[in-house]
Protein backbone atom coordinates (compact mmCIF):
# COMPACT_ATOMS: atom_id res chain seq x y z
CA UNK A 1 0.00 0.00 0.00
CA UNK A 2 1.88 3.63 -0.85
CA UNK A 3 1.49 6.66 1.64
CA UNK A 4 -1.36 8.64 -0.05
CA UNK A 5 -3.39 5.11 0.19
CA UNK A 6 -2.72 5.03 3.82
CA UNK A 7 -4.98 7.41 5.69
CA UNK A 8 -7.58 9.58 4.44
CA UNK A 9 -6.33 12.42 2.30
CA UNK A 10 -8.31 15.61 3.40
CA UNK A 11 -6.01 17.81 1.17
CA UNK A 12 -8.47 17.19 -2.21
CA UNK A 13 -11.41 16.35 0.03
CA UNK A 14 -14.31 18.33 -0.24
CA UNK A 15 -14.44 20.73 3.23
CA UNK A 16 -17.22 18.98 5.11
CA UNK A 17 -14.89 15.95 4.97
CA UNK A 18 -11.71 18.01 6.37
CA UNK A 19 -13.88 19.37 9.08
CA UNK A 20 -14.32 15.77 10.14
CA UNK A 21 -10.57 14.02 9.42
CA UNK A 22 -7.82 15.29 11.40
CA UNK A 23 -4.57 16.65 9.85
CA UNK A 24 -1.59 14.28 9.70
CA UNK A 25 -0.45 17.42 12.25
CA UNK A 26 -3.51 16.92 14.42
CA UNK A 27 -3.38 12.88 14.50
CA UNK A 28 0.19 13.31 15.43
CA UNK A 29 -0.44 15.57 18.47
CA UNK A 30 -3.15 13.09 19.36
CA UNK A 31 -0.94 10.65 19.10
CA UNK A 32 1.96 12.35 21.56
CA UNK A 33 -1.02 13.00 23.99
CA UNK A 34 -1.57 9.15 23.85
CA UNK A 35 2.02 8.56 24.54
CA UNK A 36 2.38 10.94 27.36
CA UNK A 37 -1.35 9.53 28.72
CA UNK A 38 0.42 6.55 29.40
CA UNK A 39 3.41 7.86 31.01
CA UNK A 40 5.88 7.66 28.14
CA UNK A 41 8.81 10.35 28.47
CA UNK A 42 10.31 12.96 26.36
CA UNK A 43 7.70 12.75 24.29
CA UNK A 44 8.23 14.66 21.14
CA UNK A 45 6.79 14.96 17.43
CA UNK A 46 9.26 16.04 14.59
CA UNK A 47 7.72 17.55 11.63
CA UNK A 48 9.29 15.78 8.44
CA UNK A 49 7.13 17.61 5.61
CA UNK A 50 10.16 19.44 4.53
CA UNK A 51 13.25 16.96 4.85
CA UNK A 52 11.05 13.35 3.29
CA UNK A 53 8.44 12.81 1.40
CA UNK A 54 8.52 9.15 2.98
CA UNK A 55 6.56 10.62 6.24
CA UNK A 56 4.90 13.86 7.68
CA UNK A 57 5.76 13.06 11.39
CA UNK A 58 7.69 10.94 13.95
CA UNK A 59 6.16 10.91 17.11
CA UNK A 60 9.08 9.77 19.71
CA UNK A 61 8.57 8.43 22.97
CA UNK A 62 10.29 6.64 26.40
CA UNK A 63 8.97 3.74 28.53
CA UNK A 64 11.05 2.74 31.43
CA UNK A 65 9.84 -1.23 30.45
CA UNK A 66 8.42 -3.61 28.29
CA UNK A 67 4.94 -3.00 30.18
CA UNK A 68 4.75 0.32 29.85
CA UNK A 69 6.04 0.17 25.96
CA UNK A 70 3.35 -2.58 25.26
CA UNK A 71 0.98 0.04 26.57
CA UNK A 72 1.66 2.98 24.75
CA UNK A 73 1.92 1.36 21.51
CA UNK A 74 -1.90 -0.35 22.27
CA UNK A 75 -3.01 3.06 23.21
CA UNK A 76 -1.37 4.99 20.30
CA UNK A 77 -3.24 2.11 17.59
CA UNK A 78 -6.64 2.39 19.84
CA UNK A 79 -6.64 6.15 19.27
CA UNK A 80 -5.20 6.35 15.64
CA UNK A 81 -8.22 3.56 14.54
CA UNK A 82 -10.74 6.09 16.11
CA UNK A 83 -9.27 9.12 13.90
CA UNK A 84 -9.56 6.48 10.93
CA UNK A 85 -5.88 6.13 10.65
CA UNK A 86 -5.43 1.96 10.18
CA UNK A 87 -1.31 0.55 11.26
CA UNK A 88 0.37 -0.49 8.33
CA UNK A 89 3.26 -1.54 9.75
CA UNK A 90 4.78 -2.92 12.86
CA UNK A 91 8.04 -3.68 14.15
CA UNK A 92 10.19 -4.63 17.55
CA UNK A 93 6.72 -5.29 19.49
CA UNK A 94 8.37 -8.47 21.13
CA UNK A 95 12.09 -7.45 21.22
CA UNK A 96 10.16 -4.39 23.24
CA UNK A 97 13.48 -2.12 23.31
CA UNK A 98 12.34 -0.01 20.17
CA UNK A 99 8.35 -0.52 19.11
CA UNK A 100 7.57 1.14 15.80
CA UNK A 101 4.29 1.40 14.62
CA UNK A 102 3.50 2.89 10.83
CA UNK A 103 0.90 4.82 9.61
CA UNK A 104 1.67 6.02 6.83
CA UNK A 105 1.83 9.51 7.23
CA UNK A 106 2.89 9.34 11.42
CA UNK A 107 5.74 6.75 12.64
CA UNK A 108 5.63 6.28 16.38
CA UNK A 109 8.81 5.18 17.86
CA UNK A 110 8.81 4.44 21.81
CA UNK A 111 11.76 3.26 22.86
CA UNK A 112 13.64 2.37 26.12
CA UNK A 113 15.88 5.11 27.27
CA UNK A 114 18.81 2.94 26.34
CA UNK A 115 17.58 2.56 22.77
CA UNK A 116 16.50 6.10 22.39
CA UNK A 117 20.02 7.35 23.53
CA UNK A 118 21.60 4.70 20.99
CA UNK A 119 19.47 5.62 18.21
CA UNK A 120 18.86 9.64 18.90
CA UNK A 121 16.47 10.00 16.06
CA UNK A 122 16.23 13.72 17.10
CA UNK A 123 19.58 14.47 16.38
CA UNK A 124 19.88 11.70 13.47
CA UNK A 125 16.66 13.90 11.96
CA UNK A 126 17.90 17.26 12.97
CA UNK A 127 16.32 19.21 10.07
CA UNK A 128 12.80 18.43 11.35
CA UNK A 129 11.02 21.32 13.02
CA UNK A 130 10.09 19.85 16.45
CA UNK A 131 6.37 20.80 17.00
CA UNK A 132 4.74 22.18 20.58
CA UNK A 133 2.07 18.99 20.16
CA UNK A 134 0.43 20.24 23.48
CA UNK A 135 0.20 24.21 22.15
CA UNK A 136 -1.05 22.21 18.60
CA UNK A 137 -3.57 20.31 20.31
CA UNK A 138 -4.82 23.63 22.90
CA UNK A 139 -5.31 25.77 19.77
CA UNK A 140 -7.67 23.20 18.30
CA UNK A 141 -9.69 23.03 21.11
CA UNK A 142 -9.82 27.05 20.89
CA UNK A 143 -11.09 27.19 17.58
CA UNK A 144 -14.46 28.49 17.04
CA UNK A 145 -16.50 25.42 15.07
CA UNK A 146 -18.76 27.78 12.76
CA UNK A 147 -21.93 27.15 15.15
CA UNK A 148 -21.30 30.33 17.36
């Protein structure tokens, strides 16, 4: 399946459909909030619209354990299936050091703290804008939705 197959594209879709999907911006601050709901650390989204055309965003997170990481990941799919967002791809779930779930347009990566200081995808991916997900996701609660 390529990436514009993956999610819903709300770029050509008529308005009363983008009012409805989320942004691959908006799914990807969800998706940190889902992260950090469960405790995982550091949690950061990198905005790759402007270095790859392979992704929009990495959403990066710490769990101190293979519980926790287990967790996060389950919550992160749960929440990504309600914005209509379906997992293409999945790896590490049972090594549990370095989970990385695909969706086409948003990569979470939760990692241990070892991992995530082995593989520093921050720094490896240092021409991404890093985005405020929690100002992101406050602003779209403040917008006015046309019924005032």
């Amino acid at each position: 399946m390529d990436r514009e197959n993956a999610s819903i594209n709300t770029e050509s879709a008529d308005p009363k459909v983008r009012e409805r999907v989320p942004s691959s911006l908006h799914r990807a601050c969800l998706t940190a909030r889902a992260a950090d709901d469960y405790k995982g650390a550091e949690t950061t989204v990198l905005d790759l619209t402007g270095v790859t055309p392979v992704v929009d965003f990495f959403v990066i997170t710490s769990g101190t354990n293979r519980r926790q990481l287990h967790a996060i990941a389950k919550e992160v799919d749960r929440v990504m299936t309600e914005q209509g967002s379906r997992r293409i791809g999945l790896e590490g779930y049972r090594e549990s050091s370095w989970i990385l779930q695909d969706y086409g347009d948003i990569v979470l990566h939760a990692f241990t703290p070892e991992a995530r200081a082995l593989y520093d995808l921050e720094q490896l991916w240092g021409d991404a804008r890093q985005v405020d997900w929690q100002a992101e996701l406050s602003a779209i609660q403040e917008e006015p939705t046309g019924n005032d």
